[in-house]
Protein backbone atom coordinates (compact mmCIF):
# COMPACT_ATOMS: atom_id res chain seq x y z
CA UNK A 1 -285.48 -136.72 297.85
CA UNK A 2 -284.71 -138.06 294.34
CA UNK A 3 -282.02 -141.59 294.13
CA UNK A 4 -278.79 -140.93 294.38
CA UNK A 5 -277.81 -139.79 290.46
CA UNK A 6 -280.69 -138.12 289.45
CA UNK A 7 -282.23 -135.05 289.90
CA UNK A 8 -280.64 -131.69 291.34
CA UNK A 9 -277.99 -132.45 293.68
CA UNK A 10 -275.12 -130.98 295.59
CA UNK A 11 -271.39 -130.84 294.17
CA UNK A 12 -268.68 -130.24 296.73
CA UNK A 13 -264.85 -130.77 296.19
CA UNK A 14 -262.55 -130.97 299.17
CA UNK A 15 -258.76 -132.38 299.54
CA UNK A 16 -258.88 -133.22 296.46
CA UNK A 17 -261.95 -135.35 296.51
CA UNK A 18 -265.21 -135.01 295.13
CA UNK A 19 -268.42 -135.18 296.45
CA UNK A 20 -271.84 -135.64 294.86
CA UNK A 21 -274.75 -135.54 297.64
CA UNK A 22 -278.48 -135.76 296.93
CA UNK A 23 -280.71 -132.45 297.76
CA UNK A 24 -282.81 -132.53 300.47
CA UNK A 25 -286.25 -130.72 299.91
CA UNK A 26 -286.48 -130.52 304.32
CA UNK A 27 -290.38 -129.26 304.25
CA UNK A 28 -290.93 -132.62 302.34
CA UNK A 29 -288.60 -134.19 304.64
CA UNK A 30 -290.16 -132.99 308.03
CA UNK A 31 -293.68 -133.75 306.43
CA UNK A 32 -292.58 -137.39 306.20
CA UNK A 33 -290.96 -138.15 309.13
CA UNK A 34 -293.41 -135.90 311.57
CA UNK A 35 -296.44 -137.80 309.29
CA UNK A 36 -298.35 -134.94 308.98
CA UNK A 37 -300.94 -136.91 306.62
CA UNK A 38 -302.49 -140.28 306.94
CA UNK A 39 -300.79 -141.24 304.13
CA UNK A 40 -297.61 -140.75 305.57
CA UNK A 41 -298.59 -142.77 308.61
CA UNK A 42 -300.29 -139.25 310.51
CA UNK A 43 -303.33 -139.76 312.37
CA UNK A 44 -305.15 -136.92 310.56
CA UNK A 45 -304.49 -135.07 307.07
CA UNK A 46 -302.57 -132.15 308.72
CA UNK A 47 -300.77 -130.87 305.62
CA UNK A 48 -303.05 -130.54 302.06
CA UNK A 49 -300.33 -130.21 299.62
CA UNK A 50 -297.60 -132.76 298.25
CA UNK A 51 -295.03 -129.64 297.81
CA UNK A 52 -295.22 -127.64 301.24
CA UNK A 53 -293.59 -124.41 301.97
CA UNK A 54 -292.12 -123.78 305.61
CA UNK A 55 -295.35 -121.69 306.48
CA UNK A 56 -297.38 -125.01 305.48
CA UNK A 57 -294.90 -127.00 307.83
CA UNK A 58 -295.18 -124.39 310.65
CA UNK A 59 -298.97 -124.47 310.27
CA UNK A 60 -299.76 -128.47 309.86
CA UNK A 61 -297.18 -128.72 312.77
CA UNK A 62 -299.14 -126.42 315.62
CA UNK A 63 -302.55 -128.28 314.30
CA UNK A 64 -300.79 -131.77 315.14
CA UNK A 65 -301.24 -132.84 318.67
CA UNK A 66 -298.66 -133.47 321.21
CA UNK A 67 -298.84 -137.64 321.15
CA UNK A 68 -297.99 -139.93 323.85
CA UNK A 69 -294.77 -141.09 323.01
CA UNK A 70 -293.71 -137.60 322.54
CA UNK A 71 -292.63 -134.27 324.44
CA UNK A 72 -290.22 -133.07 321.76
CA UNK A 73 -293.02 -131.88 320.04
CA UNK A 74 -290.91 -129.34 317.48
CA UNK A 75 -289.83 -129.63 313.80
CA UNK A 76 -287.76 -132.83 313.96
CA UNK A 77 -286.50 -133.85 310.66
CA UNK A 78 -283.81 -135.39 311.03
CA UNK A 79 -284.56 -139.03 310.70
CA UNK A 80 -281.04 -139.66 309.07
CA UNK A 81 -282.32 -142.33 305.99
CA UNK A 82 -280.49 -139.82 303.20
CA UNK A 83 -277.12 -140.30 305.35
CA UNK A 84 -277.38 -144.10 305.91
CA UNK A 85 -278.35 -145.16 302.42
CA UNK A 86 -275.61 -142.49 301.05
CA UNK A 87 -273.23 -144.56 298.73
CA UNK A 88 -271.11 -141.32 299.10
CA UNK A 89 -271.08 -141.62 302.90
CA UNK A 90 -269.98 -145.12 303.10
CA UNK A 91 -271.43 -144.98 306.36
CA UNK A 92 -271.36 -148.77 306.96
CA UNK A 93 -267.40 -148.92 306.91
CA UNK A 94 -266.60 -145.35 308.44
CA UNK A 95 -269.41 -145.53 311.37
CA UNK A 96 -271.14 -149.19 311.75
CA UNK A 97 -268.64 -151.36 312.02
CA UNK A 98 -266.02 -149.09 314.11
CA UNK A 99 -269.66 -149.34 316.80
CA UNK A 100 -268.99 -145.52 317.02
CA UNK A 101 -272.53 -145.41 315.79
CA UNK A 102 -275.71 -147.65 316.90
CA UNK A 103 -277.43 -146.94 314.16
CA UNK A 104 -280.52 -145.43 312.94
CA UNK A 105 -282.51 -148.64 314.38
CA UNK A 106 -281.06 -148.40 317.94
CA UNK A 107 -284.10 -146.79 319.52
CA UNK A 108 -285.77 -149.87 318.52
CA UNK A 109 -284.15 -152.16 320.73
């Protein structure tokens, strides 16, 4: 996921607004936030490449045990970092401090 600014991103104009949104590469994503390698924070080196396709996801994925703290065990990706930290978004103003949202740190409470 390059910064915000750089790299290839997304363009959208609506109502008169524009938009400018990172791009998401989601098999990088998913390999992240599922830590398929022990570099991510896996247990084991599930994945072998730093650019995977969907088939390496799929793959990596059924290798990966089903943990403890875990019965969803299916692509999950969605860890919601890109959306928080999104100076687009201005997710602070529109969804924190309304307390419509808890936050991507509730589940740690």
């Amino acid at each position: 996921i390059p910064a915000y600014g750089e790299g290839e991103h997304k363009h959208v104009e609506m109502g008169g607004k524009t938009y400018d949104y990172c791009s998401i590469n989601m098999p990088r994503c998913q390999a992240a936030t599922q830590g398929m390698t022990k570099a991510l924070g896996g247990r084991d080196d599930y994945l072998h490449t730093n650019d995977p396709t969907p088939k390496d996801i799929a793959e990596a994925s059924a290798k990966m045990p089903i943990e403890d703290g875990g019965l969803q065990h299916h692509p999950s990706w969605h860890c919601g970092a890109c959306q928080s930290y999104c100076p687009v978004g201005n997710w602070n103003k529109r969804f924190k401090e309304t307390g419509l949202s808890k936050g991507i740190r509730a589940a740690e409470k």
